[in-house]
PDB file of N, CA and C in Angstrom:
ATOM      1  N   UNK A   1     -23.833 -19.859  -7.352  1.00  0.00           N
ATOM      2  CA  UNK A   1     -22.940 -20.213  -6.259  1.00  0.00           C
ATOM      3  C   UNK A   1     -23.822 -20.554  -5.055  1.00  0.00           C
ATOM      4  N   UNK A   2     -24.002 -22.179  -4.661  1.00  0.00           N
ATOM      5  CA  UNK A   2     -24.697 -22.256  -3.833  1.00  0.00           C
ATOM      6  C   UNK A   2     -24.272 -21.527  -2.135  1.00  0.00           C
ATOM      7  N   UNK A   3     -23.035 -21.591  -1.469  1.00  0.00           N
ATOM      8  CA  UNK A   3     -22.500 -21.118  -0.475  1.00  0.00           C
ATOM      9  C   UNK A   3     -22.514 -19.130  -0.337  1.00  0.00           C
ATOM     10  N   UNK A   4     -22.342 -18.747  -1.478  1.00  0.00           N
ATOM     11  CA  UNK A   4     -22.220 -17.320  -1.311  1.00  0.00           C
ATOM     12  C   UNK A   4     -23.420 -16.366  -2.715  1.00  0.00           C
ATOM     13  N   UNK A   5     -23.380 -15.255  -2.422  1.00  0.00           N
ATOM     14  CA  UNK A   5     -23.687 -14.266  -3.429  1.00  0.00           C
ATOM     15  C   UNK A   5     -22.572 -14.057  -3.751  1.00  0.00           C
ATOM     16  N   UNK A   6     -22.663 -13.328  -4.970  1.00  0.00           N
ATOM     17  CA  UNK A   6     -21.667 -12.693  -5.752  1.00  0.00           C
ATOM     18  C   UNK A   6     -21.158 -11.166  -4.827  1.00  0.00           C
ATOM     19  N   UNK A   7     -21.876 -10.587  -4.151  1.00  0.00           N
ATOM     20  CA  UNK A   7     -21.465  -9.408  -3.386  1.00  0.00           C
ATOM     21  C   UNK A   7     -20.601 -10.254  -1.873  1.00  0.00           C
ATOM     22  N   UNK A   8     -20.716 -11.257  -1.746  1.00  0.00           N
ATOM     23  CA  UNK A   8     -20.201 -11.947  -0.676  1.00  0.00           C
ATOM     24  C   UNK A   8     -18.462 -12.516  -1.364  1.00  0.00           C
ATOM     25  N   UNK A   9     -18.597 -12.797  -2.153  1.00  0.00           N
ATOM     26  CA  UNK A   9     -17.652 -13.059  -3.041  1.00  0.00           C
ATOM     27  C   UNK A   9     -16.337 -12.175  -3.251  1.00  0.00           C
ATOM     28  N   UNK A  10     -17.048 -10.934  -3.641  1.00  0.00           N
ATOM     29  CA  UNK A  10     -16.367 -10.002  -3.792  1.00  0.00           C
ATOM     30  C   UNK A  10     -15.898  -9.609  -2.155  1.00  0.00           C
ATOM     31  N   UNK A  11     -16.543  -9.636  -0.996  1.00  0.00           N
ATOM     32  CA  UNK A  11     -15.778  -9.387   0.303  1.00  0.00           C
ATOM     33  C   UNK A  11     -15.050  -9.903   0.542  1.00  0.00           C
ATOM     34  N   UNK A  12     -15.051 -11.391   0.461  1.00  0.00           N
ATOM     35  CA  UNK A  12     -13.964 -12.357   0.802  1.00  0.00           C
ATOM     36  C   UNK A  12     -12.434 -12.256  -0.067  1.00  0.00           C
ATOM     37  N   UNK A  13     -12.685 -11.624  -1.400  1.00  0.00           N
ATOM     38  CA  UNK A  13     -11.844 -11.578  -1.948  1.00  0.00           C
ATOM     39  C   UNK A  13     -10.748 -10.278  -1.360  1.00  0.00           C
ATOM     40  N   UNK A  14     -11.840  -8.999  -1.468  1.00  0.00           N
ATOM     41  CA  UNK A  14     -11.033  -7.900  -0.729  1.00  0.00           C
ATOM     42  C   UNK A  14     -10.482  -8.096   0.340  1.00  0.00           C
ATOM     43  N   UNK A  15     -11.189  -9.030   1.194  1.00  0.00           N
ATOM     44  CA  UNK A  15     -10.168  -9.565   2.414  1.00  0.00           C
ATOM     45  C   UNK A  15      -8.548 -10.121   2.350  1.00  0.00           C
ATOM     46  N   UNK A  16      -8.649 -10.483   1.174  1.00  0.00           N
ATOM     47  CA  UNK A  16      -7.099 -10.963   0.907  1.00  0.00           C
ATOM     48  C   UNK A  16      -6.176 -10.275   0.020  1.00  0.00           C
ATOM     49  N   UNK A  17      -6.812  -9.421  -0.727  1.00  0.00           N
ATOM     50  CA  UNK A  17      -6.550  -8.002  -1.334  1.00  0.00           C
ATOM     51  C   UNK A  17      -7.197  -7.349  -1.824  1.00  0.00           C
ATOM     52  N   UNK A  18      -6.458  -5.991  -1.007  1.00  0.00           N
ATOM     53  CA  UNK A  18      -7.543  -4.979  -1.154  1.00  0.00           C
ATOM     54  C   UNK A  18      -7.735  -4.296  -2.927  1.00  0.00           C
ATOM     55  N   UNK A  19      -6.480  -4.348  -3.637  1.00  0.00           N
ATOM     56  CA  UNK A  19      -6.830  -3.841  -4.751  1.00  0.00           C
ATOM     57  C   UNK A  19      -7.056  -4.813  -6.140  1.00  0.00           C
ATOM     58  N   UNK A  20      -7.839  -5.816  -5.579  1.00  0.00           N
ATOM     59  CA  UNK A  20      -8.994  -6.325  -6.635  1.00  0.00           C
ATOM     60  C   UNK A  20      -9.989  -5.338  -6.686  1.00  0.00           C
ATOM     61  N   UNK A  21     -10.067  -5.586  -8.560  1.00  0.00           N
ATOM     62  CA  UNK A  21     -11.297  -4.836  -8.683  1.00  0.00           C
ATOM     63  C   UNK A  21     -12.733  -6.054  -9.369  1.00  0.00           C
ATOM     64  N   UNK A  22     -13.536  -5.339  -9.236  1.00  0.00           N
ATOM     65  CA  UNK A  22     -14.317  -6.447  -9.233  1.00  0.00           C
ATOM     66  C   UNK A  22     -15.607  -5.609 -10.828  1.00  0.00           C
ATOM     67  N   UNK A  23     -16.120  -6.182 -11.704  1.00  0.00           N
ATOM     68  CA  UNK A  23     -17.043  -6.249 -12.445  1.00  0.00           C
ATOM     69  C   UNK A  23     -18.182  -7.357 -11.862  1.00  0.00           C
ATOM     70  N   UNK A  24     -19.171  -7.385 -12.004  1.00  0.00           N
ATOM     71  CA  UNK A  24     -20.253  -8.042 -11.794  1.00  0.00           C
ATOM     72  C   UNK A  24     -21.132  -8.140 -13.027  1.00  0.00           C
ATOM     73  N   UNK A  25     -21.652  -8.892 -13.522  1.00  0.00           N
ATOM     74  CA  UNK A  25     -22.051  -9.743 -14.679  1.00  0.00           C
ATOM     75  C   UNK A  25     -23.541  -9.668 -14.111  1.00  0.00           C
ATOM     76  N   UNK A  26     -24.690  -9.500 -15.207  1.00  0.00           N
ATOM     77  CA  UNK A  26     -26.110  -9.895 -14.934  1.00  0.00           C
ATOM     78  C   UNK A  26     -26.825  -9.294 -16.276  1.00  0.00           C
ATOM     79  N   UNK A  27     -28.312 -10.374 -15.927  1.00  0.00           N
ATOM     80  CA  UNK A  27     -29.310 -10.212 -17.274  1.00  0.00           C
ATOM     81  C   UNK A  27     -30.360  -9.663 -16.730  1.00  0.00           C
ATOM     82  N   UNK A  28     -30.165  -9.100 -15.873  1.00  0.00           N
ATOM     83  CA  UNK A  28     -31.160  -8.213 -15.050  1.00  0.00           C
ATOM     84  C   UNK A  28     -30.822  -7.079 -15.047  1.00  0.00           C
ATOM     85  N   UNK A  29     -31.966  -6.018 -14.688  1.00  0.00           N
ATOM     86  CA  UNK A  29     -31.394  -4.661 -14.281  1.00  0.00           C
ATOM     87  C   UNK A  29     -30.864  -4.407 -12.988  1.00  0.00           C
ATOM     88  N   UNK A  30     -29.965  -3.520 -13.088  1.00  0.00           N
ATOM     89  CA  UNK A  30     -29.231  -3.141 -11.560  1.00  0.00           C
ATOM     90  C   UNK A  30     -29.414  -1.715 -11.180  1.00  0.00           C
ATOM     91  N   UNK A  31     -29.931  -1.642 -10.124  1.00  0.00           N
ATOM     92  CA  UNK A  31     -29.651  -0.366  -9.917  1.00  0.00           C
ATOM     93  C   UNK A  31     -28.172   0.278  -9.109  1.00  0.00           C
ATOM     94  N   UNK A  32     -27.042   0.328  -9.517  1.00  0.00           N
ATOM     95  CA  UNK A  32     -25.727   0.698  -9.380  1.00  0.00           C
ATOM     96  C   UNK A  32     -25.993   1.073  -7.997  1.00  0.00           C
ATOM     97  N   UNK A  33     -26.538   2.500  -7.788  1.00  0.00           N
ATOM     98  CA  UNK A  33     -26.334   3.268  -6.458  1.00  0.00           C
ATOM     99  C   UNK A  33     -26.992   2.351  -5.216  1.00  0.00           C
ATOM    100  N   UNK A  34     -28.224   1.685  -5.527  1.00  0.00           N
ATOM    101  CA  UNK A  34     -28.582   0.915  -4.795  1.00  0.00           C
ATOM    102  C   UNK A  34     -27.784  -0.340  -4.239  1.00  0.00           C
ATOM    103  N   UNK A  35     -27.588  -1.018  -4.894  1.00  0.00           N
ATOM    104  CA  UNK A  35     -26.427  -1.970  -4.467  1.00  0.00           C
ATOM    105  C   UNK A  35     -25.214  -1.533  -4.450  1.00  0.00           C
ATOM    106  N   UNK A  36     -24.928  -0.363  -4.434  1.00  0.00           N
ATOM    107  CA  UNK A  36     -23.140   0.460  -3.598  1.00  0.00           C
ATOM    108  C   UNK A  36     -24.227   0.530  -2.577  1.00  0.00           C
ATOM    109  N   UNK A  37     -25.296   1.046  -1.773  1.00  0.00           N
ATOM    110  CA  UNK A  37     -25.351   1.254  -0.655  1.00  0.00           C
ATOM    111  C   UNK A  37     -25.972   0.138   0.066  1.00  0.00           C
ATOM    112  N   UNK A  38     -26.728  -1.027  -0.338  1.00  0.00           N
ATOM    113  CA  UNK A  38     -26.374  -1.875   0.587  1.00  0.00           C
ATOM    114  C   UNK A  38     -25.485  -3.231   0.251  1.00  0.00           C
ATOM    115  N   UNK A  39     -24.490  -3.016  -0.306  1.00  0.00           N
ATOM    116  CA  UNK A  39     -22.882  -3.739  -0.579  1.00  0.00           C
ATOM    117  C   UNK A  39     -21.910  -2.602  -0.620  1.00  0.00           C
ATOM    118  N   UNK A  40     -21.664  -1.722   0.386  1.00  0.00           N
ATOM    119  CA  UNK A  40     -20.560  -0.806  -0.077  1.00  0.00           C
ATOM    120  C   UNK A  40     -19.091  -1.634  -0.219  1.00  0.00           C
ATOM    121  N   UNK A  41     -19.535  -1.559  -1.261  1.00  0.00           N
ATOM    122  CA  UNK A  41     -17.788  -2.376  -1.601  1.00  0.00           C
ATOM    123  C   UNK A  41     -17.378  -1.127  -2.789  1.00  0.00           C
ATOM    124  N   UNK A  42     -16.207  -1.039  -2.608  1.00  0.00           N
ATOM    125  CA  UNK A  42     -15.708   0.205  -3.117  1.00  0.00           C
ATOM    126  C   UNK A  42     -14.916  -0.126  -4.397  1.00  0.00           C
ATOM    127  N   UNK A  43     -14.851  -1.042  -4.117  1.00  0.00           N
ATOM    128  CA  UNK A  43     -14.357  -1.804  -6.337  1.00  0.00           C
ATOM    129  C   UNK A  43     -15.188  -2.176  -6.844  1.00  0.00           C
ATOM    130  N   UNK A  44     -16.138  -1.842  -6.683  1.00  0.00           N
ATOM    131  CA  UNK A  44     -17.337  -2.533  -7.813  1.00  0.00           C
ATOM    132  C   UNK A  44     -17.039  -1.631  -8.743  1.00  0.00           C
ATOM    133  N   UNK A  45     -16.106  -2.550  -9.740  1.00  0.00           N
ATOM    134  CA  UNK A  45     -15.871  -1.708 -11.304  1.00  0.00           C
ATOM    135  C   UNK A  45     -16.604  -1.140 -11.659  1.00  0.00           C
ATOM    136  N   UNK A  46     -18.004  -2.517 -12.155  1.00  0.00           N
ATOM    137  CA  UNK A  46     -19.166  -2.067 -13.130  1.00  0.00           C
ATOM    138  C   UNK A  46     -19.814  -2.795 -13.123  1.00  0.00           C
ATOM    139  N   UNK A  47     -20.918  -2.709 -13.176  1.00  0.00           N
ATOM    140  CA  UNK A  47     -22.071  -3.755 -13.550  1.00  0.00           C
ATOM    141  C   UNK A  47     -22.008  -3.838 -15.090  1.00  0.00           C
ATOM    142  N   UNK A  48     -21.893  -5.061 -16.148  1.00  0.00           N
ATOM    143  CA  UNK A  48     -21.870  -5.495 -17.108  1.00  0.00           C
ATOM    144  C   UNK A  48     -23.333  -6.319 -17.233  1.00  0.00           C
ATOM    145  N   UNK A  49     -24.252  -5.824 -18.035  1.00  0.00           N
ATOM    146  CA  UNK A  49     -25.539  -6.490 -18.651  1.00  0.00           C
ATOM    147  C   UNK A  49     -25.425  -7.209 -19.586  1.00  0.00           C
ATOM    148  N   UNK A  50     -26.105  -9.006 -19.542  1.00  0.00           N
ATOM    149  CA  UNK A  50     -25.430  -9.797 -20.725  1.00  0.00           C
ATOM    150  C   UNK A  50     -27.387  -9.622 -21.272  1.00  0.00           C
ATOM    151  N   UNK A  51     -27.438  -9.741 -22.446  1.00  0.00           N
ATOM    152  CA  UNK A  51     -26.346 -10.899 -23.165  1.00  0.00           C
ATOM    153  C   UNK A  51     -25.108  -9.622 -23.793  1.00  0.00           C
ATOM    154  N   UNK A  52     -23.649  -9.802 -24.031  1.00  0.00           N
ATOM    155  CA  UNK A  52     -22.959  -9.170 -24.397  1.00  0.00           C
ATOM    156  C   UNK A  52     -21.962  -9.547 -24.963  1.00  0.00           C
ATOM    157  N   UNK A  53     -21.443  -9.255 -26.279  1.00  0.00           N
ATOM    158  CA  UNK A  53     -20.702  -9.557 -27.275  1.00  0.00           C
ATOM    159  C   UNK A  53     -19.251  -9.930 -26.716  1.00  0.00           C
ATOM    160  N   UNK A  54     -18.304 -10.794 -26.842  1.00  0.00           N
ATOM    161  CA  UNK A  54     -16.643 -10.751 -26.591  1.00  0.00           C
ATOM    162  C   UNK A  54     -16.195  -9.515 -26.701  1.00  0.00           C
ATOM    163  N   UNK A  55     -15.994  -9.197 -27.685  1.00  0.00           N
ATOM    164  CA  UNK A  55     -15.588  -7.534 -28.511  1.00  0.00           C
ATOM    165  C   UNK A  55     -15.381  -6.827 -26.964  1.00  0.00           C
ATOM    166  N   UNK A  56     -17.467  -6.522 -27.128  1.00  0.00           N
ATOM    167  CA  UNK A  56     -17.780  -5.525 -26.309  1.00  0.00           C
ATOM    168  C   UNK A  56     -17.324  -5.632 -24.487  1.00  0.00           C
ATOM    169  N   UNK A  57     -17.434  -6.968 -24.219  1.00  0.00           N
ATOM    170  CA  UNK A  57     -16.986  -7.346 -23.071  1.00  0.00           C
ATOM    171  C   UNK A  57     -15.384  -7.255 -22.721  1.00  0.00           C
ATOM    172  N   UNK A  58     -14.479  -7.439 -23.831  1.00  0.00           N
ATOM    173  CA  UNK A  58     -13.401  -7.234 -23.316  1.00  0.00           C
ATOM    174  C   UNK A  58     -12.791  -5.602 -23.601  1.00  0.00           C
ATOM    175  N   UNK A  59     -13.442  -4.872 -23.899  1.00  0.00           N
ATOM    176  CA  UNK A  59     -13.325  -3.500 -23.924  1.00  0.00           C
ATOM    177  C   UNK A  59     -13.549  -2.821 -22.545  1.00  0.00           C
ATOM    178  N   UNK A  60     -15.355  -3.146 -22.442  1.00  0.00           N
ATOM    179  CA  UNK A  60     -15.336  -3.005 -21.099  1.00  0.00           C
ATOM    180  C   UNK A  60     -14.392  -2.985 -19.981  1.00  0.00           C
ATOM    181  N   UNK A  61     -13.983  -4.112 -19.761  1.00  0.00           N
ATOM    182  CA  UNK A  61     -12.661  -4.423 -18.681  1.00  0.00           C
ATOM    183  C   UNK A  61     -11.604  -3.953 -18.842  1.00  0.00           C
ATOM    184  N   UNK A  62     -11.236  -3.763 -20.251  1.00  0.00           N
ATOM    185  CA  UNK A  62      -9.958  -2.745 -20.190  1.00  0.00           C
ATOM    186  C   UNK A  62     -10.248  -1.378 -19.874  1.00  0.00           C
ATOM    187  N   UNK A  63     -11.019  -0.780 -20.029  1.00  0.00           N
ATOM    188  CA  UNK A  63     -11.378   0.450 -19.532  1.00  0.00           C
ATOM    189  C   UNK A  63     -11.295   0.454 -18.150  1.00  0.00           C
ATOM    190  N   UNK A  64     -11.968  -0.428 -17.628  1.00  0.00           N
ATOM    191  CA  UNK A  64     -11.612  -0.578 -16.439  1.00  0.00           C
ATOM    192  C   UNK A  64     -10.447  -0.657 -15.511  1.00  0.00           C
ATOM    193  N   UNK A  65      -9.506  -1.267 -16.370  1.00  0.00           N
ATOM    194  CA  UNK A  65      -8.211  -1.802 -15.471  1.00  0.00           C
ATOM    195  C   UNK A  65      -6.900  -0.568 -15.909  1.00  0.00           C
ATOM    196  N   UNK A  66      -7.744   0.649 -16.907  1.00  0.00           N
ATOM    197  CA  UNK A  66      -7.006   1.547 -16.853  1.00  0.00           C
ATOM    198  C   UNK A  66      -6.606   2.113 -16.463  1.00  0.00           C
TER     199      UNK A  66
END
């Protein structure tokens, strides 16, 4: 996304409602606590690491939206 990050993304969205939840996608490592504290955004579902199966990916999210 040339205009935004993905943590920018997710603000703009909470701006228009608050109870989106948000997953974030990457082939990198994340460190979770680190990016809650400098993106405190408070729906960050989950960080999801690809490469990752359909199956496994849409499990994920339902867990989530439970």
């Amino acid at each position: 996304m040339p205009l935004m990050d993905c943590f920018q993304l997710a603000q703009k969205l909470l701006q228009k409602d608050l109870n989106v939840r948000v997953c974030f996608m990457t082939s990198g490592e994340i460190n979770m606590d680190a990016a809650r504290e400098v993106h405190p955004l408070k729906s960050i579902g989950c960080f999801i690491k690809k490469p990752i199966t359909t199956e496994l990916l849409l499990r994920r999210i339902k867990a989530k939206l439970e």
